[in-house]
C-alpha atoms as a PDB file:
ATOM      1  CA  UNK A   1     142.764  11.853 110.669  1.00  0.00           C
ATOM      2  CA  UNK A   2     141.131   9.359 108.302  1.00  0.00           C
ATOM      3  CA  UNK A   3     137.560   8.097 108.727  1.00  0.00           C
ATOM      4  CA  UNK A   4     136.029   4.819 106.903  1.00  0.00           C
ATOM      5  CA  UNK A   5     132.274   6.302 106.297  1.00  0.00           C
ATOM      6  CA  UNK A   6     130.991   9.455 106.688  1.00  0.00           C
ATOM      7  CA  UNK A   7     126.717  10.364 106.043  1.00  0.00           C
ATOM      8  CA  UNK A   8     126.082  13.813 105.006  1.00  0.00           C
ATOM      9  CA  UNK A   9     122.345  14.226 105.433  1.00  0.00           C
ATOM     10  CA  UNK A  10     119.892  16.930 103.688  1.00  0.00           C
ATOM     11  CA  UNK A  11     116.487  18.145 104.242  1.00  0.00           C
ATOM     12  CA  UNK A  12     115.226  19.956 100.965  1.00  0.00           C
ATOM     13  CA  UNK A  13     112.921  21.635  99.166  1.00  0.00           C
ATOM     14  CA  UNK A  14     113.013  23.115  95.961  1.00  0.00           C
ATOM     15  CA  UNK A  15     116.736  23.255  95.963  1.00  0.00           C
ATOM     16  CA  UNK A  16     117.199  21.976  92.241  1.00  0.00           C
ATOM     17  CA  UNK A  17     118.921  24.642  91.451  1.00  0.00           C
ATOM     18  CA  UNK A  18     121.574  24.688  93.655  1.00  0.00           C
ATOM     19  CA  UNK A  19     121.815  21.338  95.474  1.00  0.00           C
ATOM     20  CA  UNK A  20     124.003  19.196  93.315  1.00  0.00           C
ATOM     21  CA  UNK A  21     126.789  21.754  93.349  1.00  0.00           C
ATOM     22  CA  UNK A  22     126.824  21.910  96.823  1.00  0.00           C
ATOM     23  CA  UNK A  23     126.827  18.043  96.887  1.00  0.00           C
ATOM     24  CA  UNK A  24     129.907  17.921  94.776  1.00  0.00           C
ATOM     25  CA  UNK A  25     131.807  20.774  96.539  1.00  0.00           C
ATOM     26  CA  UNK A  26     131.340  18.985 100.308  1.00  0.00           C
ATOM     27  CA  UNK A  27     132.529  15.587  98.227  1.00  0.00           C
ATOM     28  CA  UNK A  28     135.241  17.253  97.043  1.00  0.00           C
ATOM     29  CA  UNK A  29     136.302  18.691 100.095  1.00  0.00           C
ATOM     30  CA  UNK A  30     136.274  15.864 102.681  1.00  0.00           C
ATOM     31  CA  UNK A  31     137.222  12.803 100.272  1.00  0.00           C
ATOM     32  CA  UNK A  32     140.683  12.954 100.957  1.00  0.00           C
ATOM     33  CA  UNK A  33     139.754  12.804 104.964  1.00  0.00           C
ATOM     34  CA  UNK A  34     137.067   9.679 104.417  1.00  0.00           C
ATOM     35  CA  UNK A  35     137.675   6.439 102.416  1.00  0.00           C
ATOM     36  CA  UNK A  36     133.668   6.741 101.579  1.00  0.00           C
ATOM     37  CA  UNK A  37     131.531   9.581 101.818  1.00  0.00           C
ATOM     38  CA  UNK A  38     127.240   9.256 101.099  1.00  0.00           C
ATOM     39  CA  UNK A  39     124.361  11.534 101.216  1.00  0.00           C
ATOM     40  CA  UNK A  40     121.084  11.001 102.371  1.00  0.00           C
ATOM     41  CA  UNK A  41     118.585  13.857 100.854  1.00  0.00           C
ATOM     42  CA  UNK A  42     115.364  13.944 102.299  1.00  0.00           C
ATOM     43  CA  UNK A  43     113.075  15.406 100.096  1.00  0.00           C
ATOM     44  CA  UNK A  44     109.703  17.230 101.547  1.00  0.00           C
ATOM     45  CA  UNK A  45     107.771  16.717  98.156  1.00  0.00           C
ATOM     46  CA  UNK A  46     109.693  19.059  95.725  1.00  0.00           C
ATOM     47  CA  UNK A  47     107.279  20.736  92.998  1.00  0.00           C
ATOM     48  CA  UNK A  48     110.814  21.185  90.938  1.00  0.00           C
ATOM     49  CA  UNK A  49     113.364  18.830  89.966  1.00  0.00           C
ATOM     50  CA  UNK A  50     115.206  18.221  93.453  1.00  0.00           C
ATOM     51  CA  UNK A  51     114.042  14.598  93.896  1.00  0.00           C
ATOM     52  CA  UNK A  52     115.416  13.423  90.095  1.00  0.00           C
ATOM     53  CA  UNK A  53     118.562  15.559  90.502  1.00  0.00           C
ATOM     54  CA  UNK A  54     121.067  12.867  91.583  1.00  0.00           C
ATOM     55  CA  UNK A  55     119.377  10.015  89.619  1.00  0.00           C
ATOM     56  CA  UNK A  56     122.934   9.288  87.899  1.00  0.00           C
ATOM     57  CA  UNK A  57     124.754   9.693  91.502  1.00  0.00           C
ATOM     58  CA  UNK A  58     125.550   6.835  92.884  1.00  0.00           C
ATOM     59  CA  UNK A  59     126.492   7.668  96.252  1.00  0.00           C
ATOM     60  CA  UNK A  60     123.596  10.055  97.030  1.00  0.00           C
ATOM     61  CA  UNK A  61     120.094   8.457  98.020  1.00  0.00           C
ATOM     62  CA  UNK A  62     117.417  10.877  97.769  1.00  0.00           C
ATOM     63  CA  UNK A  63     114.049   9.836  99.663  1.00  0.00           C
ATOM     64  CA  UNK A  64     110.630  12.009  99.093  1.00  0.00           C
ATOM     65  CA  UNK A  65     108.329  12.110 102.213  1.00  0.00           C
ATOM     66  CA  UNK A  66     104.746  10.924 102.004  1.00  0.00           C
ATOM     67  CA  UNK A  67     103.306  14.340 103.215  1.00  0.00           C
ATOM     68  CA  UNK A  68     105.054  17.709 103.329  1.00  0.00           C
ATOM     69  CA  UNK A  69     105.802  18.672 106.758  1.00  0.00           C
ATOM     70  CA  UNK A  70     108.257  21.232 107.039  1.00  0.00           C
ATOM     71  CA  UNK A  71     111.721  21.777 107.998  1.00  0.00           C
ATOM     72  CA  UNK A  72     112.002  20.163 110.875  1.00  0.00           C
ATOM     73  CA  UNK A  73     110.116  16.494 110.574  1.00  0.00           C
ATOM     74  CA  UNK A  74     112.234  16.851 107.037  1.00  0.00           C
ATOM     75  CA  UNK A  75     115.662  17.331 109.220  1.00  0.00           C
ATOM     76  CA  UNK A  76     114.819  14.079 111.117  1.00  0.00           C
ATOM     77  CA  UNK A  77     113.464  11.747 108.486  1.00  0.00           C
ATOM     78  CA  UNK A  78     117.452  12.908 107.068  1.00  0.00           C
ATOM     79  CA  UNK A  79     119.089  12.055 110.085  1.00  0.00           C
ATOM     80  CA  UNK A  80     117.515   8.360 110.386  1.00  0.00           C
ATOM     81  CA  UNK A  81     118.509   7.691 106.918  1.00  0.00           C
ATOM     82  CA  UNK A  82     122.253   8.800 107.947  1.00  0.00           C
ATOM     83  CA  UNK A  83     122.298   6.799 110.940  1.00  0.00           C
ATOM     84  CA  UNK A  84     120.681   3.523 109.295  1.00  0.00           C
ATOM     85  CA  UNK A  85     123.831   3.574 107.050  1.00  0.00           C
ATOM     86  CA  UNK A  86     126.095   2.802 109.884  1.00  0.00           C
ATOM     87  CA  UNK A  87     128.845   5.711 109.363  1.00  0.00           C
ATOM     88  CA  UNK A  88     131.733   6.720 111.878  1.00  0.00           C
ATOM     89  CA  UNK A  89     130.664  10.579 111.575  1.00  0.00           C
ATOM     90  CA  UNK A  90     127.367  12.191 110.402  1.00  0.00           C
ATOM     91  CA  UNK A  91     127.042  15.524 109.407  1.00  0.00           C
ATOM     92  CA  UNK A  92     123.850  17.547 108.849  1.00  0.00           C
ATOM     93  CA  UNK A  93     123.435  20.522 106.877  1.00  0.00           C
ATOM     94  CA  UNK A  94     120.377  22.029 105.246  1.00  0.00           C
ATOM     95  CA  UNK A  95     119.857  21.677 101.581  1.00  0.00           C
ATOM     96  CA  UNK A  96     119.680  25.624 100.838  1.00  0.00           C
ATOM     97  CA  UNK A  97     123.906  25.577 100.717  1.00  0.00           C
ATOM     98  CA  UNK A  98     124.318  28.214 102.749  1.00  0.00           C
ATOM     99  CA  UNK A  99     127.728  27.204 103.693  1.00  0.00           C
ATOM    100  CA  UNK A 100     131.067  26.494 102.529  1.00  0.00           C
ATOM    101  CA  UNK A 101     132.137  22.897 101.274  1.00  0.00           C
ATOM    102  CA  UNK A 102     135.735  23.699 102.889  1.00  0.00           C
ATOM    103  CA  UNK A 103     134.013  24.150 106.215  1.00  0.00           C
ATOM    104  CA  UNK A 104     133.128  20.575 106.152  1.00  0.00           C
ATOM    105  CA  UNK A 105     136.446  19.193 106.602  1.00  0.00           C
ATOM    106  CA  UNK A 106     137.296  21.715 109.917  1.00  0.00           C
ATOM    107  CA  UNK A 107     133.676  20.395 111.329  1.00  0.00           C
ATOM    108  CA  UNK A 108     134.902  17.042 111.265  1.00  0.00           C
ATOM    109  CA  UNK A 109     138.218  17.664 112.893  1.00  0.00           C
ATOM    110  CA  UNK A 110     137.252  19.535 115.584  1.00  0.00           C
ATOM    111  CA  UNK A 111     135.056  16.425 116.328  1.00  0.00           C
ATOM    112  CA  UNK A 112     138.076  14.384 115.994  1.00  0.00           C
ATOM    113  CA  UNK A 113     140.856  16.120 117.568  1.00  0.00           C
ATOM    114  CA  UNK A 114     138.624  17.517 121.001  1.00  0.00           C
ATOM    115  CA  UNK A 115     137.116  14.463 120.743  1.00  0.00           C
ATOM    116  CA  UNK A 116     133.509  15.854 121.121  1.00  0.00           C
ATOM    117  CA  UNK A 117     130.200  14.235 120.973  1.00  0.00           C
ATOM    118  CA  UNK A 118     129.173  17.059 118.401  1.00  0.00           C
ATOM    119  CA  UNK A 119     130.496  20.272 116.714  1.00  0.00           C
ATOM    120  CA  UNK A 120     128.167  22.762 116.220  1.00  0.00           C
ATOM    121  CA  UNK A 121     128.843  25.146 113.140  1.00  0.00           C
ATOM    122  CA  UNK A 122     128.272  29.050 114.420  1.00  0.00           C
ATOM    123  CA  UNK A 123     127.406  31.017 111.528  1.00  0.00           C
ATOM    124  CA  UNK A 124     129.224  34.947 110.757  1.00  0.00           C
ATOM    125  CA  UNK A 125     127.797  36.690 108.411  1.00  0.00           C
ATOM    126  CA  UNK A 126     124.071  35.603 108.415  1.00  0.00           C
ATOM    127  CA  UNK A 127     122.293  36.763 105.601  1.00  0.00           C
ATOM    128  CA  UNK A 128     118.749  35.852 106.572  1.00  0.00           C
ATOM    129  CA  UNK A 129     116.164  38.519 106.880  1.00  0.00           C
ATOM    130  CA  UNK A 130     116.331  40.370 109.681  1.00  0.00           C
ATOM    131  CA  UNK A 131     113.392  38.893 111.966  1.00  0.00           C
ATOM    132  CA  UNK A 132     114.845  35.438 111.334  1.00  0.00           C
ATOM    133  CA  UNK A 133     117.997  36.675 112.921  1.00  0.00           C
ATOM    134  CA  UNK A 134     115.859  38.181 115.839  1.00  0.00           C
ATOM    135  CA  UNK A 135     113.714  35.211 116.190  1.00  0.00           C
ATOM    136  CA  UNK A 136     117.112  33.633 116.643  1.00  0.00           C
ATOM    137  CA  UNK A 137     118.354  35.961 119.497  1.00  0.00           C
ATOM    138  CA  UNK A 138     115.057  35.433 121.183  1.00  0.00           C
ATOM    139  CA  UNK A 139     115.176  31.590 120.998  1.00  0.00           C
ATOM    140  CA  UNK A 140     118.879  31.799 122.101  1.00  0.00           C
ATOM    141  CA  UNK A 141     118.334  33.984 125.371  1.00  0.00           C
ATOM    142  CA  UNK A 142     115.572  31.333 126.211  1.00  0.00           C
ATOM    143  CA  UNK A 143     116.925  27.935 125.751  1.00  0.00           C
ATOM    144  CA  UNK A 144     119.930  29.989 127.854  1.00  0.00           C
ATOM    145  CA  UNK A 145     118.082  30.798 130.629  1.00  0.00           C
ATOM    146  CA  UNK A 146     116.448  27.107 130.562  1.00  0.00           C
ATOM    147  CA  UNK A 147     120.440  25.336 129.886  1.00  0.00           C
ATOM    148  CA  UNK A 148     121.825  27.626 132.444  1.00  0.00           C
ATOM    149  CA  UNK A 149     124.182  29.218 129.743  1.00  0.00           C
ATOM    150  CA  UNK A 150     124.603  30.582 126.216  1.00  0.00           C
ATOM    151  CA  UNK A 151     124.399  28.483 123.781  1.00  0.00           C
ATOM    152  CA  UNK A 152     125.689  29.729 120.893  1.00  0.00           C
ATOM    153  CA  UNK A 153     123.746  29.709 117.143  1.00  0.00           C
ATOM    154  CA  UNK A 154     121.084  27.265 119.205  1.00  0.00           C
ATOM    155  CA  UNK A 155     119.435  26.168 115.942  1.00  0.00           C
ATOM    156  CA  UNK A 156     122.359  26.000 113.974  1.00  0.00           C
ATOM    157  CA  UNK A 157     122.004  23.507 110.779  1.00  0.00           C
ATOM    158  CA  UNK A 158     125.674  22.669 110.330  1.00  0.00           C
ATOM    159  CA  UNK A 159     126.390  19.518 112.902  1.00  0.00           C
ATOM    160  CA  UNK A 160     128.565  17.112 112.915  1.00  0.00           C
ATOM    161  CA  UNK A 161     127.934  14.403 115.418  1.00  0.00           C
ATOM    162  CA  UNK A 162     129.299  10.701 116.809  1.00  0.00           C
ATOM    163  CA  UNK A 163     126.836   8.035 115.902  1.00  0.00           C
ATOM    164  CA  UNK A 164     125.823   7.146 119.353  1.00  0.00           C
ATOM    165  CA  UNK A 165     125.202  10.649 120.975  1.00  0.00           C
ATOM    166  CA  UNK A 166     123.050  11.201 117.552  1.00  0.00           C
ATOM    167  CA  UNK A 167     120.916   8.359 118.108  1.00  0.00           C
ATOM    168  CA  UNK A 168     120.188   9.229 121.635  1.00  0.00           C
ATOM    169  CA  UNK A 169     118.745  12.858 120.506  1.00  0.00           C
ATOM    170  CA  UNK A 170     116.852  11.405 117.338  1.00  0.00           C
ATOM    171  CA  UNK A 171     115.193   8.614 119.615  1.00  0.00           C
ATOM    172  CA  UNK A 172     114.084  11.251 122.432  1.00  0.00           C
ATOM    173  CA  UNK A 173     112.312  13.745 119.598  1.00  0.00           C
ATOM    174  CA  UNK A 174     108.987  13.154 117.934  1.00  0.00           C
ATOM    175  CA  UNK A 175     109.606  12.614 114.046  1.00  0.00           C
ATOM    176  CA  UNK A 176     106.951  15.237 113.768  1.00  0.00           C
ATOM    177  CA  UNK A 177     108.846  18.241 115.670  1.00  0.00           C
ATOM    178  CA  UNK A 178     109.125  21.164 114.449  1.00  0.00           C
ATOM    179  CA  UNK A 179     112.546  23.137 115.841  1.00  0.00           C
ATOM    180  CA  UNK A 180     114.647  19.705 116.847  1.00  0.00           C
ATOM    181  CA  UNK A 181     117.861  21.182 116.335  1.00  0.00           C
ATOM    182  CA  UNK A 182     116.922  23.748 119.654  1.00  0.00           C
ATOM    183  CA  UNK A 183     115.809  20.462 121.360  1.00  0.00           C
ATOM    184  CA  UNK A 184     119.238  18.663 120.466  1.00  0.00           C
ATOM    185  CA  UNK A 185     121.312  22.100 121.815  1.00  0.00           C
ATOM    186  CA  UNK A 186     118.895  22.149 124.939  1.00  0.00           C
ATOM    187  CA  UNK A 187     119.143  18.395 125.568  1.00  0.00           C
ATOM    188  CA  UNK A 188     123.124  18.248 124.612  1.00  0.00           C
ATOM    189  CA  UNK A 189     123.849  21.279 127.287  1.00  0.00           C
ATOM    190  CA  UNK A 190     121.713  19.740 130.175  1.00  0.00           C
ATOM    191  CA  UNK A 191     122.790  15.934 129.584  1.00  0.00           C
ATOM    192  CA  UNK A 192     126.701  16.487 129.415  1.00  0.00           C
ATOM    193  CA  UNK A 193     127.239  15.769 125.964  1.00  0.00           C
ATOM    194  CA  UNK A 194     131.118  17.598 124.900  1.00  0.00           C
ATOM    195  CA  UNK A 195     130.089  19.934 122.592  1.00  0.00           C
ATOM    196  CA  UNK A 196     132.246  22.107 120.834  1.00  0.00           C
ATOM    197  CA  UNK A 197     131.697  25.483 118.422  1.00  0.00           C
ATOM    198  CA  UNK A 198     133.618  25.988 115.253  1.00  0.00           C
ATOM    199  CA  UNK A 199     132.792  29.423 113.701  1.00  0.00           C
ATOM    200  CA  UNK A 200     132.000  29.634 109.951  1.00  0.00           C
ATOM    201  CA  UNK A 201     130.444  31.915 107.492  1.00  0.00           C
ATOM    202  CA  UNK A 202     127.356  31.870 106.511  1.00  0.00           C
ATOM    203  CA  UNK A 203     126.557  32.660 102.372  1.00  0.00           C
ATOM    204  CA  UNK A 204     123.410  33.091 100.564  1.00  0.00           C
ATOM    205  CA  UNK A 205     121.218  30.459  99.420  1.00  0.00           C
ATOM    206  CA  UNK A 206     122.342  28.783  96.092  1.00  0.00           C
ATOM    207  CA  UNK A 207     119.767  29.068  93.557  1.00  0.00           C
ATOM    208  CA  UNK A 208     117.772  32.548  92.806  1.00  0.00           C
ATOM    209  CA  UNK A 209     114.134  30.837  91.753  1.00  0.00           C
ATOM    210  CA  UNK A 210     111.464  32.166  94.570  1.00  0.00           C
ATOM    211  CA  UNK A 211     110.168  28.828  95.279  1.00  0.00           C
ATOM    212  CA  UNK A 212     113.282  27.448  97.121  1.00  0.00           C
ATOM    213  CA  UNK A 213     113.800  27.075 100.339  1.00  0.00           C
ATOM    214  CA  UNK A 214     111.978  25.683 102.988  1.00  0.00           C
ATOM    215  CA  UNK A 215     110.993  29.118 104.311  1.00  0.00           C
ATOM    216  CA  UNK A 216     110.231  30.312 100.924  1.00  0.00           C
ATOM    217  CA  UNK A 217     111.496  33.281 100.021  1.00  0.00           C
ATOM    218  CA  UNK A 218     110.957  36.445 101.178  1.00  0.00           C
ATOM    219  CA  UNK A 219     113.097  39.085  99.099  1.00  0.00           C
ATOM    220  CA  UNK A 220     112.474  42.950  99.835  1.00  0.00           C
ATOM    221  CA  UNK A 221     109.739  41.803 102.857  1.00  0.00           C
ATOM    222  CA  UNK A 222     109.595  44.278 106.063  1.00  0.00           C
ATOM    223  CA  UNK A 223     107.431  41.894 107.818  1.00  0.00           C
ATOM    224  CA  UNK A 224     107.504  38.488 109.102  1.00  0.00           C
ATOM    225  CA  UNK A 225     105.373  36.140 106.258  1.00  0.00           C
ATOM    226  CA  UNK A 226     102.457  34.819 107.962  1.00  0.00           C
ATOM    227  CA  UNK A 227     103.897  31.636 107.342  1.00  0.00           C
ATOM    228  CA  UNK A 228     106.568  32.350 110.076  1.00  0.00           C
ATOM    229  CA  UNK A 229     104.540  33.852 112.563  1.00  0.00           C
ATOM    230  CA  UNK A 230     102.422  30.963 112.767  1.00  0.00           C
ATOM    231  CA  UNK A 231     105.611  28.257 113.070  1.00  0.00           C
ATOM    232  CA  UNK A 232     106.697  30.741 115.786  1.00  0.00           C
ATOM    233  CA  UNK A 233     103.263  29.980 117.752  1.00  0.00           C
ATOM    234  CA  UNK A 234     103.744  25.868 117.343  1.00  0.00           C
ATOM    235  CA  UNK A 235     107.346  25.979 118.072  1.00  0.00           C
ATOM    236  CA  UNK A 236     106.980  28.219 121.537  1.00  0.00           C
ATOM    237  CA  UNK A 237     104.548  25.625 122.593  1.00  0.00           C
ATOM    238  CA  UNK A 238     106.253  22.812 121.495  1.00  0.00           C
ATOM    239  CA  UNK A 239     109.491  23.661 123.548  1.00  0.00           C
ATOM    240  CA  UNK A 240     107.690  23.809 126.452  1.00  0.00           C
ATOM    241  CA  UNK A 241     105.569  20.314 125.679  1.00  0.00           C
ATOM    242  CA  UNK A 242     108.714  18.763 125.079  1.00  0.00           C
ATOM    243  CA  UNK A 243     111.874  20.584 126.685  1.00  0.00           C
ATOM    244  CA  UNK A 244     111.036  23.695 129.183  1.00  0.00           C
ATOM    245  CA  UNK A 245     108.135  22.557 130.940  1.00  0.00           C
ATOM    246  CA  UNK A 246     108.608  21.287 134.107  1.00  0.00           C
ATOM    247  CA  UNK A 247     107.470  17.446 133.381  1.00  0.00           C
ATOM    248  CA  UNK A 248     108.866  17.891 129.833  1.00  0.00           C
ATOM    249  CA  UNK A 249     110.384  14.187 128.551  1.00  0.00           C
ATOM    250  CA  UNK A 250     113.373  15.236 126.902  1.00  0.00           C
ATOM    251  CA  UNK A 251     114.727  16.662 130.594  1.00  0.00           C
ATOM    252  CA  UNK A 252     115.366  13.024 131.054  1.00  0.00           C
ATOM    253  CA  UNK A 253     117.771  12.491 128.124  1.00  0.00           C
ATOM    254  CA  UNK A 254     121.134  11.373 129.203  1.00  0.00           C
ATOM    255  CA  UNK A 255     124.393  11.131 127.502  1.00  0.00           C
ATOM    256  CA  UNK A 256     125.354   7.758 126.012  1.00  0.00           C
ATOM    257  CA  UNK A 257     128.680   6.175 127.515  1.00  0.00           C
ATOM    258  CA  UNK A 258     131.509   6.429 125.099  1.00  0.00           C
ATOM    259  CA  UNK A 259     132.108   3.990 122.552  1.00  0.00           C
ATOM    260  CA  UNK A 260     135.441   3.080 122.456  1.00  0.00           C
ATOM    261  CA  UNK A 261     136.909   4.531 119.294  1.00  0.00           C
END
């Protein structure tokens, strides 16, 4: 398995600390796979030095937002800049680091070898906080009742997709959405896109400051942060704007025919 160009694309925030490492661990990891490998950071207006980190990289492009907006509009500005640099394979995966750089190279062939529209990364080990990992379940069980089956890890943030099933998915959601990754899994399941699972493990975030993340942080917390609860609110009623309710558009998505590859 070689591959000409692979994008690795990054939504971040406050992820100075840790983000560059990362970078060079995935590089490390897949070059021998990929004759070129670049990464497309999306930045949702960093107070710390995430934007300026890779100013002496050359084959990273970091682009700030206008506005912040969150983890999700972040995700998809990413995803456009992967896709407008015409790679073979894109792979998404959130700026925090939470995962392994020698993952990266079993995402991309399982997408090769089962010849799959996408690979989802399943992640062992979770270290989130424990109502993130319930607000997970809960999301699961629904988008599995809506699909018609389970769905595992249904707003997973390590992908790796073809080009043409990506576009598809990015087209169909508003830039401005909030969970896209459960309307990808939702729309993938219904449509007939081949999508496989590859399970990995799931580490903490790189970086220790208590600005990072695009959660923020929420160390030693019993309770959900307000924060939280109120994404919950505009998510529910987003999925059913745009994916459960009856007359919802992205029901119509439909899986691209195959490009010949």
């Amino acid at each position: 398995m070689h591959l000409t160009h692979l994008a690795v694309v990054m939504p971040a925030f406050n992820e100075a600390e840790g983000i560059r490492g990362f970078v060079d661990e995935i590089r490390a990891s897949v070059s021998p796979l990929v004759e070129r490998v670049t990464f497309h950071i999306a930045d949702d207006r960093s107070t710390d030095a995430t934007a300026s980190a890779f100013d002496d990289v050359a084959d990273v492009t970091v682009e700030v937002q206008p506005l912040n907006r969150g983890h999700g509009p972040t995700a998809l500005a990413a995803y456009r800049a992967g896709l407008a640099a015409d790679p073979d394979v894109l792979v998404h995966v959130d700026g925090d680091g939470q995962f392994h750089g020698s993952d990266f190279p079993r995402l991309i062939a399982a997408l090769e070898s089962q010849d799959a529209d996408v690979v989802h990364g399943v992640r062992d080990g979770r270290t989130d906080p424990w109502y993130r990992k319930v607000l997970t379940g809960a999301v699961g069980l629904l988008i599995a009742l809506a699909a018609g089956r389970r769905i595992p890890d249904v707003n997973t943030p390590l992908r790796a997709y073809r080009p043409d099933a990506l576009r598809v998915l990015v087209d169909a959601v508003p830039a401005d959405a909030s969970i896209p990754h459960v309307h990808f899994s939702l729309a993938e399941a219904r449509a007939g896109f081949t999508v496989r699972y590859l399970r990995v493990e799931s580490i903490p975030r790189r970086g220790s400051s208590a600005t990072g993340t695009m959660w923020g942080r929420a160390a030693g917390v019993a309770l959900p942060p307000k924060r939280l609860r109120r994404f919950v609110a505009v998510a529910l009623g987003e999925a059913w704007a745009l994916s459960l309710g009856p007359s919802a558009p992205l029901r119509a998505i439909r899986r691209p025919e195959p490009v010949t590859r």
